[in-house]
C-alpha atoms as a PDB file:
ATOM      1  CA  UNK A   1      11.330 -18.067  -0.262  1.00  0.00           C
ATOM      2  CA  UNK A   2      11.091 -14.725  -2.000  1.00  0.00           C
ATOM      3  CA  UNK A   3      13.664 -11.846  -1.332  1.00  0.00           C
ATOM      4  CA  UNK A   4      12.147  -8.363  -1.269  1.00  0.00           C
ATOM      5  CA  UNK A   5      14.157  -5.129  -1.728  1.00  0.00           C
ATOM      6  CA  UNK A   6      13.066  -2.004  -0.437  1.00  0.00           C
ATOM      7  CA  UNK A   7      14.849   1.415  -2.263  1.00  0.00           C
ATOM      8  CA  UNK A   8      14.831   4.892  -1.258  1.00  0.00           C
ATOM      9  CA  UNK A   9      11.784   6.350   0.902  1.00  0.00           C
ATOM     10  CA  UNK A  10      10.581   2.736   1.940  1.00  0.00           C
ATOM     11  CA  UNK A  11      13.839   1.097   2.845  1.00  0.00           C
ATOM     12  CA  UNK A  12      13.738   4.201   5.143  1.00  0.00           C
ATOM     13  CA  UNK A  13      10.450   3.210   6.454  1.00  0.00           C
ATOM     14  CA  UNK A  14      10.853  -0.202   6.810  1.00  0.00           C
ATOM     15  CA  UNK A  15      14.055   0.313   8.669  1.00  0.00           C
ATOM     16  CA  UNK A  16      16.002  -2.198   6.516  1.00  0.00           C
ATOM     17  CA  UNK A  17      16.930  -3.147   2.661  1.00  0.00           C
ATOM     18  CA  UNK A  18      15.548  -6.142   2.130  1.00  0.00           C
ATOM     19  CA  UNK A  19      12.951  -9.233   3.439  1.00  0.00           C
ATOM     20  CA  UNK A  20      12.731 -12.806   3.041  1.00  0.00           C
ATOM     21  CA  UNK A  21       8.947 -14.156   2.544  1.00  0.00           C
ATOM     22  CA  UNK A  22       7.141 -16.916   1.861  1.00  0.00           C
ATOM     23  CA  UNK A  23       4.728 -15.850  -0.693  1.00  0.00           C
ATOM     24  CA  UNK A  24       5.360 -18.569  -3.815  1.00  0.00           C
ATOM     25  CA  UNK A  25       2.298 -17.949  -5.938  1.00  0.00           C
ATOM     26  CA  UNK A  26       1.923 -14.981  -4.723  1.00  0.00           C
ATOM     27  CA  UNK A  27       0.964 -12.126  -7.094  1.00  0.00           C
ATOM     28  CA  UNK A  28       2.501  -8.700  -6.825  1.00  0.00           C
ATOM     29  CA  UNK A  29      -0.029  -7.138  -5.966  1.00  0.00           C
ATOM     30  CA  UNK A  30      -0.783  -9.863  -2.862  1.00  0.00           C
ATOM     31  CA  UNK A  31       2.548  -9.017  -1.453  1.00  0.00           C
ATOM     32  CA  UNK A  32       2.237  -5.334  -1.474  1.00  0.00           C
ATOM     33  CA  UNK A  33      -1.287  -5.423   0.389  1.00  0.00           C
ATOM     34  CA  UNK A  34       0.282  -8.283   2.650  1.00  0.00           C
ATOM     35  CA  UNK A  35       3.303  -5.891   3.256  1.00  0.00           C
ATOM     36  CA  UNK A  36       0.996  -2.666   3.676  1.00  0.00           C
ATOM     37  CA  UNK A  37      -0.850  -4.277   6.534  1.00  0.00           C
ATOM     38  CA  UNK A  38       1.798  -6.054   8.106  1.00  0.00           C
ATOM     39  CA  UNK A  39       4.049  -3.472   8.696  1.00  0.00           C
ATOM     40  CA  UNK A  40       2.500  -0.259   7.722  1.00  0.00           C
ATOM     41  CA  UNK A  41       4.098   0.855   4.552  1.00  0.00           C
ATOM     42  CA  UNK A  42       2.343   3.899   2.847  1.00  0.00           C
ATOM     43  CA  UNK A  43       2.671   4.190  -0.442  1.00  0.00           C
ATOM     44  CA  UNK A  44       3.210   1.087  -1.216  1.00  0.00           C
ATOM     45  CA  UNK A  45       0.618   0.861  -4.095  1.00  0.00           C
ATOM     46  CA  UNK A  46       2.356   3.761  -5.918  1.00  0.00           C
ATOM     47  CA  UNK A  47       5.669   2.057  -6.735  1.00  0.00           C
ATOM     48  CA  UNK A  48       7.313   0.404  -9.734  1.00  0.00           C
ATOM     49  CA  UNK A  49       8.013  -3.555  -9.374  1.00  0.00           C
ATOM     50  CA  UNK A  50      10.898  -5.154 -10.682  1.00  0.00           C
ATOM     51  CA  UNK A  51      11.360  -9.001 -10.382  1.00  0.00           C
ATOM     52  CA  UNK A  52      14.723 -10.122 -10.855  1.00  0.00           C
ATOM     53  CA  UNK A  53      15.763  -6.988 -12.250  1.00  0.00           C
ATOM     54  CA  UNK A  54      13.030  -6.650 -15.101  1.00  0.00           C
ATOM     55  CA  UNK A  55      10.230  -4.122 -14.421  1.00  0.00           C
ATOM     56  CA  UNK A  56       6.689  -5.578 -14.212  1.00  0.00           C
ATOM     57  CA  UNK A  57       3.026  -5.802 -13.981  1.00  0.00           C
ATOM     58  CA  UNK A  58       1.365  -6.433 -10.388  1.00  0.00           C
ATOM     59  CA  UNK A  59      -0.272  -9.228 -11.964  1.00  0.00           C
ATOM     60  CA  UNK A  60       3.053 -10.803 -12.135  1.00  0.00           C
ATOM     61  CA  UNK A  61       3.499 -14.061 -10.015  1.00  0.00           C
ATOM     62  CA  UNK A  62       6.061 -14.948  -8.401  1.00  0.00           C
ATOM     63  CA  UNK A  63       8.182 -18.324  -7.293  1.00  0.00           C
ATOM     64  CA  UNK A  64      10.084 -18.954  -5.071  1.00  0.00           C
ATOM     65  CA  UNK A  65      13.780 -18.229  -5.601  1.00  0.00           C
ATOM     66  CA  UNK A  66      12.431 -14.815  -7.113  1.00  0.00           C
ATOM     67  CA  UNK A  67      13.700 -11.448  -5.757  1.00  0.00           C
ATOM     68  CA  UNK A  68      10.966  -8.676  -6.310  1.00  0.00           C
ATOM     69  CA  UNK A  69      12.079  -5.116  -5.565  1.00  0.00           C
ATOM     70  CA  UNK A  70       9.820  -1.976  -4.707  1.00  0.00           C
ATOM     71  CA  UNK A  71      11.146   1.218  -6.314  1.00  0.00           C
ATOM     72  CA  UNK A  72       9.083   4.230  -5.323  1.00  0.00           C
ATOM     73  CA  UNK A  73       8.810   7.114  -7.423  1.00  0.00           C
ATOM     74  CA  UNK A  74      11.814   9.988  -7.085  1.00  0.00           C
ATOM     75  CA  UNK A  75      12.156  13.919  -8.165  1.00  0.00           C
ATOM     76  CA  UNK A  76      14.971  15.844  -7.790  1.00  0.00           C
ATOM     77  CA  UNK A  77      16.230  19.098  -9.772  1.00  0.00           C
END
């Protein structure tokens, strides 16, 4: 099982912080097109990975027991 954290604009549109998914062996890249179609996520291509708390490639795969968090880009002023 993989836990996925959503931050900012897409916890927002996914209407909660985090998922639990079996995707072991799984790239990155795999979940985020499994999650865009799934349930709808825009934008989801655009955002910075982390897995377990190190930032990554979307080449990275992952095992289970991972946590993988999708950080979409901010501004503010």
């Amino acid at each position: 099982m993989i836990k996925v954290l959503f931050f900012a604009r897409l916890q927002e549109e996914f209407g909660r912080e985090s998922l639990d998914v079996e995707s072991d062996g799984w790239t990155i890249e795999e979940l985020k097109k499994w999650l865009s179609h799934e349930y709808h996520l825009s934008g989801l291509a655009n955002t910075m990975s982390a897995l377990n708390e190190e930032f990554t490639e979307d080449s990275a795969v992952l095992s289970s027991g991972d946590t993988i968090a999708f950080i979409p880009p901010v501004s503010g002023g």
